[in-house]
N, C-alpha and C. Protein backbone atom coordinates (compact mmCIF):
# COMPACT_ATOMS: atom_id res chain seq x y z
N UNK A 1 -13.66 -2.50 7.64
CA UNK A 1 -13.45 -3.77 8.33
C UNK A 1 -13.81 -3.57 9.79
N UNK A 2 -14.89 -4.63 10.07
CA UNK A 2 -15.05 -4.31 12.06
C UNK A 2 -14.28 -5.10 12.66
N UNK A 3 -14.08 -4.40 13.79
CA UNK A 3 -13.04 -4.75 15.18
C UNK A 3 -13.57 -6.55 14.52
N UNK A 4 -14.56 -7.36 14.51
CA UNK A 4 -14.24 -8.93 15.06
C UNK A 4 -14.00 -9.35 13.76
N UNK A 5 -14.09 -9.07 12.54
CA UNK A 5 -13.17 -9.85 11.10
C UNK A 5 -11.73 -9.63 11.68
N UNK A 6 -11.41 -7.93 12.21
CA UNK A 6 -10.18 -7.91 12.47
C UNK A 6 -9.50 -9.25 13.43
N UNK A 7 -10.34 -9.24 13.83
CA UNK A 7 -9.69 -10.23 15.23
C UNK A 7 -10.21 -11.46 14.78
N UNK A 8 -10.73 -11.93 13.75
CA UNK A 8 -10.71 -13.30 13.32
C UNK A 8 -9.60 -13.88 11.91
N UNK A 9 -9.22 -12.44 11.46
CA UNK A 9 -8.32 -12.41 10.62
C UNK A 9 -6.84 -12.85 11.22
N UNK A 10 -6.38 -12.46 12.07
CA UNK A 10 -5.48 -12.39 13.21
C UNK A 10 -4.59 -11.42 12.48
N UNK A 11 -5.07 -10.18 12.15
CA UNK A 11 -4.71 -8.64 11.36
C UNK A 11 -4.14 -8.43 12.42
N UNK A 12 -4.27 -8.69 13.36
CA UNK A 12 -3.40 -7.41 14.50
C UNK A 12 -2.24 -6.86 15.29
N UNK A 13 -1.22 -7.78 14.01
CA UNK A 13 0.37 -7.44 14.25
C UNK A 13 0.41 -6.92 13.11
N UNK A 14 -0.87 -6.44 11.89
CA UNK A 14 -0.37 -5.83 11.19
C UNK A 14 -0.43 -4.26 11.64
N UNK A 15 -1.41 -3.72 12.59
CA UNK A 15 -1.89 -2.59 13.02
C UNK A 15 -0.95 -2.15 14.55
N UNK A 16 0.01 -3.15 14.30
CA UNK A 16 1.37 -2.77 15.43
C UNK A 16 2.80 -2.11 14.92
N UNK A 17 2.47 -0.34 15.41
CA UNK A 17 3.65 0.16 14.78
C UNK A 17 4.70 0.10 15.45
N UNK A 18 6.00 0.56 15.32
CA UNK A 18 7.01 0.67 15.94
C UNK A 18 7.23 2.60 16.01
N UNK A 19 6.80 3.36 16.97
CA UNK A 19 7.03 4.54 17.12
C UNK A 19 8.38 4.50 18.70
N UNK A 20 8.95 5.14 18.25
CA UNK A 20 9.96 6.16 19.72
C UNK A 20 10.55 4.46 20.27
N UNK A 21 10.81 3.60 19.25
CA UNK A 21 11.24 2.45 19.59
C UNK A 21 10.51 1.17 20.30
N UNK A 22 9.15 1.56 20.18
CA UNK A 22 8.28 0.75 21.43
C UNK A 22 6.96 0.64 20.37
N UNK A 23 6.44 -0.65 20.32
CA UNK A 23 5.61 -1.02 19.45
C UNK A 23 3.91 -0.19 20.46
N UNK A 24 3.40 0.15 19.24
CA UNK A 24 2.06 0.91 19.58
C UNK A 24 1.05 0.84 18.76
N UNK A 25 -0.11 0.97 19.34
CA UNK A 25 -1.09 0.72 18.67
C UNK A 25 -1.56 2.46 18.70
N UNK A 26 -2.51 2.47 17.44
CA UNK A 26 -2.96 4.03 17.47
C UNK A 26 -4.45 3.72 18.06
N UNK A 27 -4.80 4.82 18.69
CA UNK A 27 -6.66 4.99 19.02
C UNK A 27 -7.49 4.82 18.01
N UNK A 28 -7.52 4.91 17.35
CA UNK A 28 -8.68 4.39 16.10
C UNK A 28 -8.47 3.09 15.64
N UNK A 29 -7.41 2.40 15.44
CA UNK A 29 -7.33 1.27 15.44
C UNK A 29 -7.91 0.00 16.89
N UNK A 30 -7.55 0.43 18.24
CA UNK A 30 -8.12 -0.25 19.22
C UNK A 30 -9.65 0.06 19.55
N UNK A 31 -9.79 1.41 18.87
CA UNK A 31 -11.85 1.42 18.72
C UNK A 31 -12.60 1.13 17.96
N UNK A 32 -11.49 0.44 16.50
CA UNK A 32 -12.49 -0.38 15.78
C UNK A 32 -12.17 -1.83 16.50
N UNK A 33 -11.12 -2.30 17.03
CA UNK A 33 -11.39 -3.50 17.63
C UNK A 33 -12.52 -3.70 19.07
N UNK A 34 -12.40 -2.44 19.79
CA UNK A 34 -13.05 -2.81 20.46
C UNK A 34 -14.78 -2.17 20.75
N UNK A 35 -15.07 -1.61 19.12
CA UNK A 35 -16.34 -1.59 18.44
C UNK A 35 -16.84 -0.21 19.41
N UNK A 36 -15.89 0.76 19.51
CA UNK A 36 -16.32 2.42 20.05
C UNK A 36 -16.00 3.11 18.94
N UNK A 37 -16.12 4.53 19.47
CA UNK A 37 -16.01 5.25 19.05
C UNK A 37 -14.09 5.94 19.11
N UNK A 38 -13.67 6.26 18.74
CA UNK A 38 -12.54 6.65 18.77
C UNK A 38 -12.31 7.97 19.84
N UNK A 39 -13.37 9.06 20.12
CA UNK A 39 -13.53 9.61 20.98
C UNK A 39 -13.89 9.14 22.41
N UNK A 40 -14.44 7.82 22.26
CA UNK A 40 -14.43 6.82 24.05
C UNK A 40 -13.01 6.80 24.33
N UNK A 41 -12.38 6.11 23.13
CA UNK A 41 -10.94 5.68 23.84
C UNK A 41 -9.85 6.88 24.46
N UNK A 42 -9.90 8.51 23.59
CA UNK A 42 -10.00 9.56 24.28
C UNK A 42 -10.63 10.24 25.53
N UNK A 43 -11.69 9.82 25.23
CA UNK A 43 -12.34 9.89 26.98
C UNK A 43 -11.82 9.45 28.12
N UNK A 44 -11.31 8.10 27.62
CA UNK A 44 -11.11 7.25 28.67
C UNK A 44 -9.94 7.59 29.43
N UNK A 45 -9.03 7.80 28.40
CA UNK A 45 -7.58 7.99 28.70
C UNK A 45 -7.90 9.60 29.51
N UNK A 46 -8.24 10.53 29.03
CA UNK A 46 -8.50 12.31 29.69
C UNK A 46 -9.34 12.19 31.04
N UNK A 47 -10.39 11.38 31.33
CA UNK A 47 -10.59 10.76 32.69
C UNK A 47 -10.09 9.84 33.70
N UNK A 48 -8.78 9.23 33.02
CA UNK A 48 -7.91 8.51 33.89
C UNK A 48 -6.64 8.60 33.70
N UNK A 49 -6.10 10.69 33.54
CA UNK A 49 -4.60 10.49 33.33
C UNK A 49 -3.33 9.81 34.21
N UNK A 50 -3.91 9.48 35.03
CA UNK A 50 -3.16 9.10 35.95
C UNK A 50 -2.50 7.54 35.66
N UNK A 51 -3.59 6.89 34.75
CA UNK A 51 -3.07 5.40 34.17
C UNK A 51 -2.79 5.21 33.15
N UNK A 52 -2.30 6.58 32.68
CA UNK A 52 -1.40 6.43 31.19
C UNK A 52 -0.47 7.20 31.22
N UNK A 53 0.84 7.17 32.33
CA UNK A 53 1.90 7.95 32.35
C UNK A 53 2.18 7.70 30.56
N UNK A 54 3.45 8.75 30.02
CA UNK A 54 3.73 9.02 28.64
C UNK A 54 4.52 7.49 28.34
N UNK A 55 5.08 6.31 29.14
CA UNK A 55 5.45 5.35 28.24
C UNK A 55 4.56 4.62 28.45
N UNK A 56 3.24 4.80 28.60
CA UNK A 56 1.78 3.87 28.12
C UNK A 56 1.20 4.17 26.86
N UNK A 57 1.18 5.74 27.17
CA UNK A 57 0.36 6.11 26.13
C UNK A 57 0.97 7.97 25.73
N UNK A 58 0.71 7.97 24.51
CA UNK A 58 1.00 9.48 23.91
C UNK A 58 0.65 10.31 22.86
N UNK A 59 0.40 11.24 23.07
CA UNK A 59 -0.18 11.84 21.70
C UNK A 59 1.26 11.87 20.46
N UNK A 60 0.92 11.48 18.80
CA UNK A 60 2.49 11.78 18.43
C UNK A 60 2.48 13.06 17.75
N UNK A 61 3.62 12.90 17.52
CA UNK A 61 3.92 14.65 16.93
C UNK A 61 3.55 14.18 15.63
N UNK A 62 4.03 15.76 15.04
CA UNK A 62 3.58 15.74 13.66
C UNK A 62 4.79 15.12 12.74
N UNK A 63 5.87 14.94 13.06
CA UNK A 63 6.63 14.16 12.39
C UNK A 63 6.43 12.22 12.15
N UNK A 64 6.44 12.29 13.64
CA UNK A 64 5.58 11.05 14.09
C UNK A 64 4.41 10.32 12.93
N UNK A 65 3.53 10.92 13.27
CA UNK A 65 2.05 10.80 12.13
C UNK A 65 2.27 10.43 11.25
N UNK A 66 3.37 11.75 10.82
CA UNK A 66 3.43 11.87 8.98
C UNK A 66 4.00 10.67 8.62
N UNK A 67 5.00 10.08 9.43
CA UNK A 67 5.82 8.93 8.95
C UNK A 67 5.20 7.95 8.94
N UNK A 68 4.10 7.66 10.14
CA UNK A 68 3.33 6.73 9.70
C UNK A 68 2.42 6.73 8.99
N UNK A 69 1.72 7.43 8.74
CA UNK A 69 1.01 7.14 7.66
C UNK A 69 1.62 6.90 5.96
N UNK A 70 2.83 7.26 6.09
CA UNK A 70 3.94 6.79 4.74
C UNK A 70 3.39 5.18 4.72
N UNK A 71 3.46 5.04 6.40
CA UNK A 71 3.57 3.15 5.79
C UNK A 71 1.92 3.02 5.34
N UNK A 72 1.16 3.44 5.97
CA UNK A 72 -0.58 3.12 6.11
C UNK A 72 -0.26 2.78 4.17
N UNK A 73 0.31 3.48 3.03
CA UNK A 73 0.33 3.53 1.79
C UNK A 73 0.63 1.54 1.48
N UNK A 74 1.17 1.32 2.14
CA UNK A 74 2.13 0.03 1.64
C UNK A 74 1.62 -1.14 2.92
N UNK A 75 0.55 -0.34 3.66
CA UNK A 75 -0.14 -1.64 4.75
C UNK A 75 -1.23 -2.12 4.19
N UNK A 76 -1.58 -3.30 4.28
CA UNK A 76 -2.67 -4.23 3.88
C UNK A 76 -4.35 -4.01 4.79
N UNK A 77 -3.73 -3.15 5.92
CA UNK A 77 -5.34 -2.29 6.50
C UNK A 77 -5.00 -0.69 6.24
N UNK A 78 -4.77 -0.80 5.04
CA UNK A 78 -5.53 1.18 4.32
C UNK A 78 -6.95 0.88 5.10
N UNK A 79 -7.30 2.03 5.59
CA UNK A 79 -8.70 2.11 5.47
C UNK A 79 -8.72 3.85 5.94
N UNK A 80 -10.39 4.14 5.56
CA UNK A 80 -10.55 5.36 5.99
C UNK A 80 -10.54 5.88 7.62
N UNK A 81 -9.96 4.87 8.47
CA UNK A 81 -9.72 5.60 10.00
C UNK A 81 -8.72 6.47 9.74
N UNK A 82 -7.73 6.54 8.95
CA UNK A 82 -6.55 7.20 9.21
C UNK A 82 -6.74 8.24 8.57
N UNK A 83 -7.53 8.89 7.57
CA UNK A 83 -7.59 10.29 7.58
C UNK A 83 -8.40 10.80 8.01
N UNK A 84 -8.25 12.56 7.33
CA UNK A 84 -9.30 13.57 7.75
C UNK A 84 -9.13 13.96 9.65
N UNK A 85 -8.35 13.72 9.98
CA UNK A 85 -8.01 13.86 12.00
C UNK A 85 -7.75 15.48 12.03
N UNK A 86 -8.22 16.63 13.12
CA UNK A 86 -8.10 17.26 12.95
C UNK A 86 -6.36 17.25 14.24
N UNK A 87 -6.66 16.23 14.99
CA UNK A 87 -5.61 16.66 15.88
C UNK A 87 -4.80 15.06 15.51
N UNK A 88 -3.30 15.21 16.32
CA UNK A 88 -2.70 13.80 15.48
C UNK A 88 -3.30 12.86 16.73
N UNK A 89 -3.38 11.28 16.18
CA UNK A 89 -3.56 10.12 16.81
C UNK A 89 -2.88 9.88 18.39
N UNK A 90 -3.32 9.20 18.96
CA UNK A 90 -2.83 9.24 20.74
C UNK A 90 -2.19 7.25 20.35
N UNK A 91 -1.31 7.40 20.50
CA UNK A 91 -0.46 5.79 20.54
C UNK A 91 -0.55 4.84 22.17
N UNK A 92 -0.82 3.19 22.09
CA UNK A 92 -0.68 2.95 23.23
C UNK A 92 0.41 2.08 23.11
N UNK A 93 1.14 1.62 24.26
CA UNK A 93 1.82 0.76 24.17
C UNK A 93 1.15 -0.58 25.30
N UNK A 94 2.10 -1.84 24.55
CA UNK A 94 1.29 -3.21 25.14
C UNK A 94 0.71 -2.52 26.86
N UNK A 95 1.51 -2.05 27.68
CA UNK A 95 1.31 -1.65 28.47
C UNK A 95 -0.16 -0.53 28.99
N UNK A 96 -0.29 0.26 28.43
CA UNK A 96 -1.36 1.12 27.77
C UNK A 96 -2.41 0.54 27.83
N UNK A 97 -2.36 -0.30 26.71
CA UNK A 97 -3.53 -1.17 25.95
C UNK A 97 -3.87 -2.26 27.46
N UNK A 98 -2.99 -2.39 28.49
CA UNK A 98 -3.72 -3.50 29.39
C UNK A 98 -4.33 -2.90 29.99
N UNK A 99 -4.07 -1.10 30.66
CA UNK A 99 -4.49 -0.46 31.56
C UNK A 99 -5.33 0.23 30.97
N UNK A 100 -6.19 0.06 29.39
CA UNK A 100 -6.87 0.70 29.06
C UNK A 100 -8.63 -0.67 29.14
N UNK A 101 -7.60 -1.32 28.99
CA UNK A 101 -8.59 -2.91 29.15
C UNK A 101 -9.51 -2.92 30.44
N UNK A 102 -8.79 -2.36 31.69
CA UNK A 102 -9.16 -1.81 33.07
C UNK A 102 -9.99 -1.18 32.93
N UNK A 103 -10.69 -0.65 32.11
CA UNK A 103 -11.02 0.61 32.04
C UNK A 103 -12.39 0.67 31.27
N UNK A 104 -12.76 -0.54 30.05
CA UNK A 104 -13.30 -0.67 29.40
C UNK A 104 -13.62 -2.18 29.39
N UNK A 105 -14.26 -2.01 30.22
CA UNK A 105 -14.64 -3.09 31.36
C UNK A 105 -16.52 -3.46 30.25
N UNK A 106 -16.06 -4.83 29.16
CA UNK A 106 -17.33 -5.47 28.60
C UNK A 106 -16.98 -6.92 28.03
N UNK A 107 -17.35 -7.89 27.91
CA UNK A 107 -16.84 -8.85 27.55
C UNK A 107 -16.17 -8.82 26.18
N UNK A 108 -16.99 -8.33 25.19
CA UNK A 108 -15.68 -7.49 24.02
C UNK A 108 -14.23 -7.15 24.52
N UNK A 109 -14.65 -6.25 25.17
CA UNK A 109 -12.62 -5.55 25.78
C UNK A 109 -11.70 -6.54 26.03
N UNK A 110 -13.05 -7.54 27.28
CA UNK A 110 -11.98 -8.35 27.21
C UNK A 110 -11.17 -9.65 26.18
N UNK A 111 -12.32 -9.86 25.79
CA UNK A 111 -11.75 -10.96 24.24
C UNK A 111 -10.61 -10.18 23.70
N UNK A 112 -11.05 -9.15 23.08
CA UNK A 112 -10.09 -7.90 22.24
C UNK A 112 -8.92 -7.82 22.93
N UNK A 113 -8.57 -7.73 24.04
CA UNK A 113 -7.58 -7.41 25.21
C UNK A 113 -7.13 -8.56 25.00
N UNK A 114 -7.31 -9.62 24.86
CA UNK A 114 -6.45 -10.99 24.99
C UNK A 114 -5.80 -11.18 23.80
N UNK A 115 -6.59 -11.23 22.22
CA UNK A 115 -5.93 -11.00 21.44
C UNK A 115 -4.82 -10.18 21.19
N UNK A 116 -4.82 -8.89 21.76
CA UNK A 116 -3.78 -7.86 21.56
C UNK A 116 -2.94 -8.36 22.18
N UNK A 117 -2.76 -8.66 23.37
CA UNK A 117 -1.71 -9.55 24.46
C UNK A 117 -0.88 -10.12 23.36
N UNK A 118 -1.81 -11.04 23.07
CA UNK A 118 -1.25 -12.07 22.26
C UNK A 118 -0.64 -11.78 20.92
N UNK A 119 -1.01 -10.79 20.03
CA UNK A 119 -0.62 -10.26 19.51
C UNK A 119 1.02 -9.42 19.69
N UNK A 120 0.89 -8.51 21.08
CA UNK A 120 2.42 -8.44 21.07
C UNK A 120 3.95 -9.56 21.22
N UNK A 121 3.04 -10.40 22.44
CA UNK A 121 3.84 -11.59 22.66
C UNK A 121 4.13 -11.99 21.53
N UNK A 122 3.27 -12.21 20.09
CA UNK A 122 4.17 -12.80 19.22
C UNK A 122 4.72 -12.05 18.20
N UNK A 123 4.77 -11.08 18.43
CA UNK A 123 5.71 -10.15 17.44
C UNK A 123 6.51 -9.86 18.37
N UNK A 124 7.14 -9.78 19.83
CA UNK A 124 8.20 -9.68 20.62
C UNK A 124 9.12 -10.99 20.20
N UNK A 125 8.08 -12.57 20.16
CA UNK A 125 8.53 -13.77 20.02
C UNK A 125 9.41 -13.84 18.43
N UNK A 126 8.61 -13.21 17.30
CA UNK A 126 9.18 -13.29 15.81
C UNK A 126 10.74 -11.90 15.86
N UNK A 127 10.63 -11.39 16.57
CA UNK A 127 11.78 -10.28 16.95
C UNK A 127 13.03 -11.14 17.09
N UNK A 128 12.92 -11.58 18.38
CA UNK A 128 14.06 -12.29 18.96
C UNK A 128 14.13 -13.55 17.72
N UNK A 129 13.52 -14.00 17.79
CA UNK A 129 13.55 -15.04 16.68
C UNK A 129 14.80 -15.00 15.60
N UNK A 130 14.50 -13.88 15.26
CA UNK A 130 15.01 -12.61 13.77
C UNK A 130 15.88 -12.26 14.07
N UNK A 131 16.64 -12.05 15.19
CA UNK A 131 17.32 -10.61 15.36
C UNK A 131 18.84 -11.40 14.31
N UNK A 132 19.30 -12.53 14.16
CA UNK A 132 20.18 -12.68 13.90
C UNK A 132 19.78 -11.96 12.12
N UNK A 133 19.10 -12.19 12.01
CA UNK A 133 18.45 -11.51 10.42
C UNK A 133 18.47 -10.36 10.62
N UNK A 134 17.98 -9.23 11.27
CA UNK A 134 17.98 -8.16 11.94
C UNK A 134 19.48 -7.42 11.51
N UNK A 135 20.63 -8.03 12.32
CA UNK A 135 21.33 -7.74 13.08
C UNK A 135 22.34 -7.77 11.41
N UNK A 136 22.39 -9.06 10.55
CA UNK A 136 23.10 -8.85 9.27
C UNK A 136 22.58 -8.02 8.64
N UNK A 137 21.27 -7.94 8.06
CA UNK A 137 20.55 -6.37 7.46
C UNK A 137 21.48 -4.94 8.05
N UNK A 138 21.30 -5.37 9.09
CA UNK A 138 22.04 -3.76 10.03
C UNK A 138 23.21 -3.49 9.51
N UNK A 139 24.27 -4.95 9.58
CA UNK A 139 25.46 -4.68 8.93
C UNK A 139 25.66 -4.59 7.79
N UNK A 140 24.76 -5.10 6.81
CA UNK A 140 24.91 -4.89 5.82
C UNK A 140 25.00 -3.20 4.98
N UNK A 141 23.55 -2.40 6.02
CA UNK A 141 23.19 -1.32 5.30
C UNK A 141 24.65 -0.43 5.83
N UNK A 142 25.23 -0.99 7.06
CA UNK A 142 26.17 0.10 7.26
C UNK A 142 27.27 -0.07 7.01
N UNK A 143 27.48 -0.97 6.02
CA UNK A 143 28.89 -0.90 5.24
C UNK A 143 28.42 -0.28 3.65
């Protein structure tokens, strides 16, 4: 699937994980949206560490990974980005992803960049929405 079905699908709260409590996107997922290579978006970030302190952006551990890719089994974008990696995936957060937008400076990025925006805003928006749903689930599992 290329970055613009993705982004005409409006797929891209499905490719929003929840790692270390803070919703993230992985690097291979924002370089098929924004039609690179997955090693640019590595580039980018190793030539500008300075604009991805660790709650922008992070490499995850190996516990990390493993768990997500449990879900990749039961997500509706399986695809072949997620295997075969020799090192684990680098995560961004909404934050990340704006200061990576800076950075990758083409009229793509920026379309792509707006969607993602928009994309978190409304999975922050369906959160709060929920939480009263949320919040009985919670009690439920802990009785």
């Amino acid at each position: 699937m290329n970055g613009t079905k993705l982004l005409e699908e409006s797929k891209i709260e499905n490719i929003i994980y929840e790692v270390r409590g803070k919703q993230v996107m992985l690097n291979s997922d924002l370089a098929l949206l924004y039609q690179v290579e997955t090693k640019r978006i590595n580039e980018a970030v190793r030539n500008n560490l300075e604009k991805f302190p660790e709650r922008f952006s992070w490499l995850l551990s190996n516990n990390e990974w493993d768990f997500l890719r449990s879900k990749f089994s039961t997500s509706s974008l399986v695809n072949n980005n997620h295997g075969g990696r020799r090192y684990n995936p680098r995560v961004f957060t909404e934050q990340g992803v704006a200061m990576l937008a800076t950075i990758l400076k083409s009229t793509a990025a920026i379309k792509v960049s707006i969607a993602i925006m928009d994309a978190f805003v409304n999975m922050r928006h369906y959160i709060l929405e929920n939480k009263d749903i949320y919040q009985s689930l919670d009690n439920i599992n802990n009785k």
